[in-house]
N, C-alpha and C. Protein backbone atom coordinates (compact mmCIF):
# COMPACT_ATOMS: atom_id res chain seq x y z
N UNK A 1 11.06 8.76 1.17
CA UNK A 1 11.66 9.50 2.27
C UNK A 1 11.22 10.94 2.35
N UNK A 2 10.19 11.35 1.56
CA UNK A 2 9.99 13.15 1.31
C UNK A 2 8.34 13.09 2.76
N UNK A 3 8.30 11.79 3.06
CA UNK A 3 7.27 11.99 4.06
C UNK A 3 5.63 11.15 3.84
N UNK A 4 5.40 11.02 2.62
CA UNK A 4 4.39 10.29 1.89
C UNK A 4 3.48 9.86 3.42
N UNK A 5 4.38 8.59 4.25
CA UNK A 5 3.60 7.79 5.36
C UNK A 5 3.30 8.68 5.97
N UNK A 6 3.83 9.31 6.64
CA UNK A 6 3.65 10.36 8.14
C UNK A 6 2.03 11.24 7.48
N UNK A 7 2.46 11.78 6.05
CA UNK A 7 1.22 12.66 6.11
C UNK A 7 -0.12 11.69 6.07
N UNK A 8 0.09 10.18 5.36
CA UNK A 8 -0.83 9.60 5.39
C UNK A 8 -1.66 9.36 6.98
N UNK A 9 -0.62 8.80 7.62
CA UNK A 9 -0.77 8.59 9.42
C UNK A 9 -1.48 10.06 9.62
N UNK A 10 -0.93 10.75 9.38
CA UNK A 10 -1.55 12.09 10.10
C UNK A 10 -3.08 12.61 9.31
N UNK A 11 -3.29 12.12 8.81
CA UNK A 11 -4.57 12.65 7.69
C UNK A 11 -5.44 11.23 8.15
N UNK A 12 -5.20 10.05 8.55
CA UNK A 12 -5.76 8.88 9.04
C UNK A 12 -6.57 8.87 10.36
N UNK A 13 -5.26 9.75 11.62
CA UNK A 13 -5.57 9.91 12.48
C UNK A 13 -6.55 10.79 12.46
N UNK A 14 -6.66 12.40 12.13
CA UNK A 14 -7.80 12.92 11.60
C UNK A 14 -9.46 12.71 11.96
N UNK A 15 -9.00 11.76 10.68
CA UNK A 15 -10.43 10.99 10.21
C UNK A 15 -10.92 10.57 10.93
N UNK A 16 -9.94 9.49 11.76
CA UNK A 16 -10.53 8.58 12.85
C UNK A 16 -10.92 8.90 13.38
N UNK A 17 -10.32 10.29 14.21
CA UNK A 17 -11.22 10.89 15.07
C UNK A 17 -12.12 11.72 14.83
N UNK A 18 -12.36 12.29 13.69
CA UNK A 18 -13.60 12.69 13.37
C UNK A 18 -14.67 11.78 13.19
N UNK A 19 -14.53 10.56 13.23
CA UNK A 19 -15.40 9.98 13.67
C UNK A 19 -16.11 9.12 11.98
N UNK A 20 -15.22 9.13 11.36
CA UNK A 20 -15.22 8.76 9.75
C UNK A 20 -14.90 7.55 9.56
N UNK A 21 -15.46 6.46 9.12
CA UNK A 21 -15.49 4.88 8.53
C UNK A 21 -13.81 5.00 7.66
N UNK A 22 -13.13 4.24 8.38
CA UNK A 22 -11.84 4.27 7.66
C UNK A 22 -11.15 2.79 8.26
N UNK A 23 -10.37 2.53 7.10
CA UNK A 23 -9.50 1.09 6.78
C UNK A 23 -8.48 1.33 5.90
N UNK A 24 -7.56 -0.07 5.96
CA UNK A 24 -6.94 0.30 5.10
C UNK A 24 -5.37 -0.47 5.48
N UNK A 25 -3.92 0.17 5.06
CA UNK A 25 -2.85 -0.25 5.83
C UNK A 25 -1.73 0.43 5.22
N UNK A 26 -0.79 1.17 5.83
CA UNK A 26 0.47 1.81 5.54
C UNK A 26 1.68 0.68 5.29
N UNK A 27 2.77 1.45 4.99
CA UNK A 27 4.19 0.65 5.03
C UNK A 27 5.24 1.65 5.97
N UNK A 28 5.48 0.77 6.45
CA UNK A 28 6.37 1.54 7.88
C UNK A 28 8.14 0.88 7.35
N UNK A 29 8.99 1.61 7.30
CA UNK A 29 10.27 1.44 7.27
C UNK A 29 10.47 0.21 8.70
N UNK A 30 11.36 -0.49 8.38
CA UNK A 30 12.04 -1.58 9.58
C UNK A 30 13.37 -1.12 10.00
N UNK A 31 13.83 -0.28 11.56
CA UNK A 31 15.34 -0.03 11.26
C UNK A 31 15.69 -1.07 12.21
N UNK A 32 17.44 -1.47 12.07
CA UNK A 32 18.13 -2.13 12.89
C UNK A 32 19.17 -1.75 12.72
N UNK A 33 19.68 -1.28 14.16
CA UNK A 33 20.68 -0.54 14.56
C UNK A 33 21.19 0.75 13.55
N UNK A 34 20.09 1.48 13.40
CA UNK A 34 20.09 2.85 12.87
C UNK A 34 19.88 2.44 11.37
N UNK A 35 20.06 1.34 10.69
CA UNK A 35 19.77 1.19 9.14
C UNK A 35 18.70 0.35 9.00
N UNK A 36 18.10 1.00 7.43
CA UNK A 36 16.77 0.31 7.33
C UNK A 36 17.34 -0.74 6.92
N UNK A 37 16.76 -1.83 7.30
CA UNK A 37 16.52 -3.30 7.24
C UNK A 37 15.27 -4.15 5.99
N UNK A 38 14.30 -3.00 6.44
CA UNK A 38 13.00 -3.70 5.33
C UNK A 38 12.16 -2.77 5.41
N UNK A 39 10.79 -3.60 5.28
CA UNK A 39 9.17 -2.60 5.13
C UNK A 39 8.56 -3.27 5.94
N UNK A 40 7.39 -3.23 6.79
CA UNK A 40 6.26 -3.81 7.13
C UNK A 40 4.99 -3.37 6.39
N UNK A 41 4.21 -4.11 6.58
CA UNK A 41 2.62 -3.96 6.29
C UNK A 41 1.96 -3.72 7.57
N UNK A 42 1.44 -2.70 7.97
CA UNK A 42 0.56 -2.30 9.25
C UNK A 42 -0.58 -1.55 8.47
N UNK A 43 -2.19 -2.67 9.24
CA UNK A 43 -3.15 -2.08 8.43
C UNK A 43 -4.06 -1.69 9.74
N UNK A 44 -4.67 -0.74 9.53
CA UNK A 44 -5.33 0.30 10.25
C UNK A 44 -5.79 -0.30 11.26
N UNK A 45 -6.23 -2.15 11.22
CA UNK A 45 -6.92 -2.94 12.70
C UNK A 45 -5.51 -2.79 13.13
N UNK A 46 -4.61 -2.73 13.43
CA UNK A 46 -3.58 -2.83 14.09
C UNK A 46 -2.46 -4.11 13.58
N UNK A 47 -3.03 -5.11 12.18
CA UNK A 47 -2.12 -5.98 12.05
C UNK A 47 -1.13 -5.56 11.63
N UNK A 48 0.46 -6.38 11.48
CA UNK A 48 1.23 -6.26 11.20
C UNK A 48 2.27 -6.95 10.55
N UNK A 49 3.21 -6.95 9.42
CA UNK A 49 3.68 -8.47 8.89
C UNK A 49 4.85 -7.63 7.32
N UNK A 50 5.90 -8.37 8.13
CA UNK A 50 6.79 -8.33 6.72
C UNK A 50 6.30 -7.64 5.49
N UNK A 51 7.00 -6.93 4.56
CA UNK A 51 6.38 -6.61 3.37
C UNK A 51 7.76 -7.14 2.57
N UNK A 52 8.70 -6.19 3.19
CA UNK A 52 10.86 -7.17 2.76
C UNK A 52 11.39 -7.33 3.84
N UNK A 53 12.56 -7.35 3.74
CA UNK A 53 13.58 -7.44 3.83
C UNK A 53 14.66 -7.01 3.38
N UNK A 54 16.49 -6.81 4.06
CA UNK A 54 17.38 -7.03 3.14
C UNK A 54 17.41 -8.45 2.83
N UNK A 55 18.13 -8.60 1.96
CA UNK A 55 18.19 -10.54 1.69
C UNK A 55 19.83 -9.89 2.26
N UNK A 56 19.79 -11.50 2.70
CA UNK A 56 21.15 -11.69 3.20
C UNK A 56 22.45 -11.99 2.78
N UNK A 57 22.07 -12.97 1.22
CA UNK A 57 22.99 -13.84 0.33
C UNK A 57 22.33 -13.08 -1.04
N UNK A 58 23.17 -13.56 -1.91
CA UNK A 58 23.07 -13.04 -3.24
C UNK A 58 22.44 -14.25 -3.95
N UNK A 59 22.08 -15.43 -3.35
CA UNK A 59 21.47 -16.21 -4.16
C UNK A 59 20.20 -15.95 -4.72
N UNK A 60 19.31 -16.38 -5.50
CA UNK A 60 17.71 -15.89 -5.49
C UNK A 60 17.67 -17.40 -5.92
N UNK A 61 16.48 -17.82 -5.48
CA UNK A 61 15.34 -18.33 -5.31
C UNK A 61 14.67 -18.23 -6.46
N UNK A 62 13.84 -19.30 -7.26
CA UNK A 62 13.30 -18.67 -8.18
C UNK A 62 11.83 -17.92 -7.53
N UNK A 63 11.27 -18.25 -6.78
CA UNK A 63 9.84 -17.40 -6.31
C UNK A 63 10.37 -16.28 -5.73
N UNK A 64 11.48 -15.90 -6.11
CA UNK A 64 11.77 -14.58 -4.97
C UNK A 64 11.45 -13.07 -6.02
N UNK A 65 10.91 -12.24 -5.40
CA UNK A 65 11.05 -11.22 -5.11
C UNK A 65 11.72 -9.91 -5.06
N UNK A 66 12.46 -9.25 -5.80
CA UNK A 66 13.39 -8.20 -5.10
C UNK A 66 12.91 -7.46 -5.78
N UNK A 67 13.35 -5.93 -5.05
CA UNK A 67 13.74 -4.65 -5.27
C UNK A 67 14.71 -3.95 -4.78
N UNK A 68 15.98 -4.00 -5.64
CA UNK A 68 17.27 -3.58 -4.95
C UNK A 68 17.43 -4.68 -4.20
N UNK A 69 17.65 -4.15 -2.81
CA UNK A 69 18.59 -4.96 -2.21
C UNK A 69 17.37 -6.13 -1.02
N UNK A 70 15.84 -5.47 -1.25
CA UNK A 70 15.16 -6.23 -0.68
C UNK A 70 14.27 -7.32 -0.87
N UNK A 71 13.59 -8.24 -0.68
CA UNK A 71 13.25 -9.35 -0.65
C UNK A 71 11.91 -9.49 -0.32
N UNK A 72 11.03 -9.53 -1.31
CA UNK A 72 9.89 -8.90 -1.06
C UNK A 72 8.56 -10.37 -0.31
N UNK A 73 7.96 -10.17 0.55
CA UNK A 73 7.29 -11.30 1.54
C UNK A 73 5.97 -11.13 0.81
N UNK A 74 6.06 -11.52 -0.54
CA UNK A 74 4.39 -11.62 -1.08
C UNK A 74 3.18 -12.26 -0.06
N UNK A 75 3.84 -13.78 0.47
CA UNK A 75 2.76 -14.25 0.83
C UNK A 75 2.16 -13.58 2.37
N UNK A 76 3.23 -12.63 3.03
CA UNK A 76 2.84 -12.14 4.20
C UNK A 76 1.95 -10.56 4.05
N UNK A 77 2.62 -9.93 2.89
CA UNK A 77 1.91 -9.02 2.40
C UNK A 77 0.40 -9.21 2.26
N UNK A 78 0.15 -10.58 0.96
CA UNK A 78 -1.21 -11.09 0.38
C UNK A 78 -2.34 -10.80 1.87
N UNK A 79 -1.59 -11.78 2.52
CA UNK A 79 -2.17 -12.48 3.74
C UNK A 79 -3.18 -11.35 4.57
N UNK A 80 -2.18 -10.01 4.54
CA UNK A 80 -2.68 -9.06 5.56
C UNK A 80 -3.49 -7.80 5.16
N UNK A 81 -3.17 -7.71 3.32
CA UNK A 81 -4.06 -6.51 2.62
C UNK A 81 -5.23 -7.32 2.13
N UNK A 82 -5.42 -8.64 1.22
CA UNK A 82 -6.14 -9.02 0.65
C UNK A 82 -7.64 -8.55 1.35
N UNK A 83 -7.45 -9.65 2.81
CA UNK A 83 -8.82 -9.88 3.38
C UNK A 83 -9.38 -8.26 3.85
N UNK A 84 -8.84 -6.99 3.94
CA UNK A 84 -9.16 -5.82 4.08
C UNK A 84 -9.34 -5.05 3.10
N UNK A 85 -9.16 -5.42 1.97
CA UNK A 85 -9.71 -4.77 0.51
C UNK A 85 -10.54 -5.48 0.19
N UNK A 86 -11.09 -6.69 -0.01
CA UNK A 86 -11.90 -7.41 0.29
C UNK A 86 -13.04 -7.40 0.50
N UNK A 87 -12.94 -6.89 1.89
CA UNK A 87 -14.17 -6.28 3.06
C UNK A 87 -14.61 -5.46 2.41
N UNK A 88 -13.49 -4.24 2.10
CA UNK A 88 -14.13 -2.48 1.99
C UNK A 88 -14.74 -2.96 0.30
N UNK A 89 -14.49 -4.05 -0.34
CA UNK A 89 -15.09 -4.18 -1.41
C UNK A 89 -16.56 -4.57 -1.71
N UNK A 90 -16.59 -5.81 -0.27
CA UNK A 90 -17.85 -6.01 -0.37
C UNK A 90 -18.85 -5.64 0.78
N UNK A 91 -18.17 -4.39 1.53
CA UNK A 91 -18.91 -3.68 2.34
C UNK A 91 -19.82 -3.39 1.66
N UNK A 92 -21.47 -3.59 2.20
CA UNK A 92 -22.65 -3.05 1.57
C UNK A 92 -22.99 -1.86 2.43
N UNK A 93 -22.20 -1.31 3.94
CA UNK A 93 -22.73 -0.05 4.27
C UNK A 93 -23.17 0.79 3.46
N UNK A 94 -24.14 1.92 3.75
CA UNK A 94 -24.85 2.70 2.73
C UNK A 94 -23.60 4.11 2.92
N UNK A 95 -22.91 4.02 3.80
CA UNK A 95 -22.10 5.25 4.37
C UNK A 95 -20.93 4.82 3.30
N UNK A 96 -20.62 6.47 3.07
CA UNK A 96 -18.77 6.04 2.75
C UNK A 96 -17.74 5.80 3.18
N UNK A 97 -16.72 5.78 1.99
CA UNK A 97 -15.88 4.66 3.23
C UNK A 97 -14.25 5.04 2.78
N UNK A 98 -13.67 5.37 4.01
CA UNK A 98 -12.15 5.80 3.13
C UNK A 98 -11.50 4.83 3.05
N UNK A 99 -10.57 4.39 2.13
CA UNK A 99 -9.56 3.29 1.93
C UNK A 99 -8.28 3.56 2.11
N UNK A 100 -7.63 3.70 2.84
CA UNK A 100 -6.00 4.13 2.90
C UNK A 100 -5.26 3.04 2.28
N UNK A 101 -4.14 3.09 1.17
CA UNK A 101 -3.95 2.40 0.44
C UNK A 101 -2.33 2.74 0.15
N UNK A 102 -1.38 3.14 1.28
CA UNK A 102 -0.21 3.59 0.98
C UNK A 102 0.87 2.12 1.04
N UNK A 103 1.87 1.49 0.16
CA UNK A 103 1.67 2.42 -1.37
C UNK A 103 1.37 1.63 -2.65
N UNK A 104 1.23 2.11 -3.47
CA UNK A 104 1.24 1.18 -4.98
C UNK A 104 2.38 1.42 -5.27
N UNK A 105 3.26 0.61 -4.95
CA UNK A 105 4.15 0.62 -5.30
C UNK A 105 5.10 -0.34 -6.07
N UNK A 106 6.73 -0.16 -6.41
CA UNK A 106 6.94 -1.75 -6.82
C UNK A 106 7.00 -2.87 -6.27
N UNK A 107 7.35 -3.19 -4.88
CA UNK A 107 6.95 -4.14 -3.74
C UNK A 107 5.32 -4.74 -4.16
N UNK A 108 4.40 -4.04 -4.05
CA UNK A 108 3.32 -4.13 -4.05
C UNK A 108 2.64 -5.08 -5.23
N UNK A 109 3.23 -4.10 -6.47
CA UNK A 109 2.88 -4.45 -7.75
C UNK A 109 3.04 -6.20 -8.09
N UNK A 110 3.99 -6.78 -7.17
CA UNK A 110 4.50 -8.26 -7.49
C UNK A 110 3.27 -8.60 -7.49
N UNK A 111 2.12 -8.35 -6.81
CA UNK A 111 0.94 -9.46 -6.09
C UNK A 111 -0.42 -9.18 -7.38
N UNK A 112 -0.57 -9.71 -8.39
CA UNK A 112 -1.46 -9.85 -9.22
C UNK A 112 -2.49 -9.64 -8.64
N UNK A 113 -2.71 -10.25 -7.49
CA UNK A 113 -4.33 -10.12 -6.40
C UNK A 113 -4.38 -8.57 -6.23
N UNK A 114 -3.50 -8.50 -5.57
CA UNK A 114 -3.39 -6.75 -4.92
C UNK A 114 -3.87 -5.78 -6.17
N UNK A 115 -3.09 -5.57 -7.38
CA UNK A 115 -3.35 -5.10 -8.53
C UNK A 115 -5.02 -5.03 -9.26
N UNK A 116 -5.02 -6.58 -9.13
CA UNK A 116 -7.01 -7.08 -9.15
C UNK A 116 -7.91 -6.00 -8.25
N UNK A 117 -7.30 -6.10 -6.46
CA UNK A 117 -8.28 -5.47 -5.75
C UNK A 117 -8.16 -4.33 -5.65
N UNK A 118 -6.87 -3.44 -5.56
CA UNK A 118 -6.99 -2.31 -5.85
C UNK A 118 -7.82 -1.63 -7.18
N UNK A 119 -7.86 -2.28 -8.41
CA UNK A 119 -8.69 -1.60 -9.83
C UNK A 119 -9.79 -1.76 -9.39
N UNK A 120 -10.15 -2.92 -8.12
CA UNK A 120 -11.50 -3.04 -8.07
C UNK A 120 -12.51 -1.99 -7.08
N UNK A 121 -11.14 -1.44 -6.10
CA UNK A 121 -11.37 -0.79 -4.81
C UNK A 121 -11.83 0.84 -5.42
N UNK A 122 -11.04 1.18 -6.78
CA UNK A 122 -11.12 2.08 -7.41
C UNK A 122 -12.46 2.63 -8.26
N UNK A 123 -13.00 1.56 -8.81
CA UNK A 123 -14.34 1.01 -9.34
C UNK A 123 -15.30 1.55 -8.78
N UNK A 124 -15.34 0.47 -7.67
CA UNK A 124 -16.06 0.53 -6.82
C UNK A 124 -17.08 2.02 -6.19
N UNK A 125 -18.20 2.01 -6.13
CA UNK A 125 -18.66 3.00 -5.81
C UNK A 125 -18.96 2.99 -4.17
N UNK A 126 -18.78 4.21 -3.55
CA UNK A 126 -18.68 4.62 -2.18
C UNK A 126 -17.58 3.83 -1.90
N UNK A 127 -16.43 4.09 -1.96
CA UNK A 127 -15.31 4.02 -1.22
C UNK A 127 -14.31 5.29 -1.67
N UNK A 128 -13.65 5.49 -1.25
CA UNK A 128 -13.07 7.20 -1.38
C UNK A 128 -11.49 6.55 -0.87
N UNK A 129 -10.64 6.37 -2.24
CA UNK A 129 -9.31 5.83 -1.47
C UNK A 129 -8.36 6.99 -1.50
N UNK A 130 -7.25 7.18 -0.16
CA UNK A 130 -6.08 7.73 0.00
C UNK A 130 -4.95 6.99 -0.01
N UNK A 131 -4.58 6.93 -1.25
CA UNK A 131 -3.28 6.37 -1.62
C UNK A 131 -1.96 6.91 -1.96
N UNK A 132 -0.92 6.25 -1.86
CA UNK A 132 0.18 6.97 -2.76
C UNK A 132 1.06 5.95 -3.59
N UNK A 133 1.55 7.11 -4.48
CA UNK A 133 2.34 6.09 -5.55
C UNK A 133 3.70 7.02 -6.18
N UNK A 134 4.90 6.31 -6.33
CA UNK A 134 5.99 6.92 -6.27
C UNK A 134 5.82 7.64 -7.61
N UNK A 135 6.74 9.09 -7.54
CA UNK A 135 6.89 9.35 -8.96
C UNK A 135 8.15 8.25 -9.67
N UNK A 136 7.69 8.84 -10.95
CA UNK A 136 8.03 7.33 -12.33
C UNK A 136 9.51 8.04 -11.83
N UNK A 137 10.42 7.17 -11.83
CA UNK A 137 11.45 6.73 -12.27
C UNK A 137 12.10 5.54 -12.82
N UNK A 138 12.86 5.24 -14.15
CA UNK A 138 12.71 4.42 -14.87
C UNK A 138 11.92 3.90 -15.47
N UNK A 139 11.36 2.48 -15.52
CA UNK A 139 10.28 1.70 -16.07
C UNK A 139 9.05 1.92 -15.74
N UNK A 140 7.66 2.66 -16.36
CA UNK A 140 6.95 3.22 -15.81
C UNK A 140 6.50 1.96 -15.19
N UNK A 141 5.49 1.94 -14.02
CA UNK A 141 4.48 1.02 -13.40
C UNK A 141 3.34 1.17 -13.91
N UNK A 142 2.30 -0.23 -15.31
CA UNK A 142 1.44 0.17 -15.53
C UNK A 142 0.37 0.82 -14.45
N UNK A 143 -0.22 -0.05 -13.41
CA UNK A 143 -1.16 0.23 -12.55
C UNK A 143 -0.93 1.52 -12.16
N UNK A 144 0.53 1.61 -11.77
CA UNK A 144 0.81 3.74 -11.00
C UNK A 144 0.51 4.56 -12.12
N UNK A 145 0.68 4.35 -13.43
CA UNK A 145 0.21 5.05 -14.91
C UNK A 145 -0.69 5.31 -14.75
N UNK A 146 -1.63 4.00 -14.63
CA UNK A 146 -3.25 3.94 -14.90
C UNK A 146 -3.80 4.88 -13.94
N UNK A 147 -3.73 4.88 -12.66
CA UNK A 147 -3.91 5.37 -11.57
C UNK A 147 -3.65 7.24 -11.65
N UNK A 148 -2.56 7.26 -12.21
CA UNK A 148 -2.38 8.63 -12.21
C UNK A 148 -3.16 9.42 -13.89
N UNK A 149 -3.79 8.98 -14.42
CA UNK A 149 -4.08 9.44 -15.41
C UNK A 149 -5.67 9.10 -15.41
N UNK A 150 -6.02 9.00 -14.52
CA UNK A 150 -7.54 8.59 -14.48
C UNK A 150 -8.27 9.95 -14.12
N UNK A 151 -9.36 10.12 -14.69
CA UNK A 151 -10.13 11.63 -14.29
C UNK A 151 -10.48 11.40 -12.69
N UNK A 152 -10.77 10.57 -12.53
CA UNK A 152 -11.64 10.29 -10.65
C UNK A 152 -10.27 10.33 -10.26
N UNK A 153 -8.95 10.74 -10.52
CA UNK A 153 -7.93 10.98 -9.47
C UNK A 153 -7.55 12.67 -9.25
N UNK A 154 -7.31 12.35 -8.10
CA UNK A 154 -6.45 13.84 -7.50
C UNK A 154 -5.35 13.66 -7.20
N UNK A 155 -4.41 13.99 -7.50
CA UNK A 155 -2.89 13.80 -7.41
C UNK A 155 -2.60 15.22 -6.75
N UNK A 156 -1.29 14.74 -5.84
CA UNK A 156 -0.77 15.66 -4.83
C UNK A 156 0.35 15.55 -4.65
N UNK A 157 1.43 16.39 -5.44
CA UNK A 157 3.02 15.83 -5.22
C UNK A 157 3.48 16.27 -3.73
N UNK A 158 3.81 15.25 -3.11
CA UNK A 158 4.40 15.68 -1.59
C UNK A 158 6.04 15.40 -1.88
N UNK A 159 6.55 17.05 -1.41
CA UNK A 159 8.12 17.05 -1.19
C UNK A 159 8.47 17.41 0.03
């Protein structure tokens, strides 16, 4: 809530119009009737798709998902980041390439794939990613660890 998306959107838009090779996909809050409801996945082509939910019942499922009170849509998530990290992975353009990657987060972290393509997106030479990742509270997140302690990172606390 300190703003993370908006500056991402606004540093995206930017780019775009400077005329800069960029991909990628944000998480947009879901409200209904003034309260958040969930997350979406919206990636820079314009798709769009569940990331949670609130759950409705207190039952769980064993394939389910949560964080707090939401219900996390792995397979709609997978569906819509995979094939766009993917791409920017096995883009052979000779140009660089920005990756917008907001967020690594705990939602995120469920998807073993995601975790795979992001270390790989990171790797990877000529791609230049703009990501974000929450500060630690509680249980650290290996990957947000790894990520933040790496020399090829620049970290930027936004309040």
């Amino acid at each position: 809530g300190v703003g993370k998306t908006t500056l991402i959107q606004k540093v995206t838009q930017a780019l775009k119009s400077s005329g800069i090779p960029i991909d990628g996909f944000y998480t947009e809050e879901v409200r209904e009737g003034g309260r958040r409801t969930g997350f979406d996945v919206v990636t820079l082509s314009g798709k769009r798709g569940p990331l949670s939910r609130v759950s409705s019942d207190s039952s769980t499922s064993r394939r389910e998902y949560r964080v707090g009170q939401y219900v996390v849509d792995l397979v709609s998530f997978e569906q819509l980041v995979l094939p766009m990290l993917r791409n920017v992975n096995h883009d052979s353009d000779a140009e660089k390439k920005i990756c917008v990657i907001d967020e690594i987060g705990k939602m995120e972290l469920f998807s073993q794939a995601f975790i795979q393509a992001v270390r790989q997106t990171l790797t990877g030479s000529g791609t230049v990613v703009l990501g974000t990742i929450p500060i630690p509270k509680g249980k650290p997140l290996d990957l947000v660890e790894e990520i933040r302690s790496r020399k090829d990172i620049k970290v930027f606390n936004v309040s």
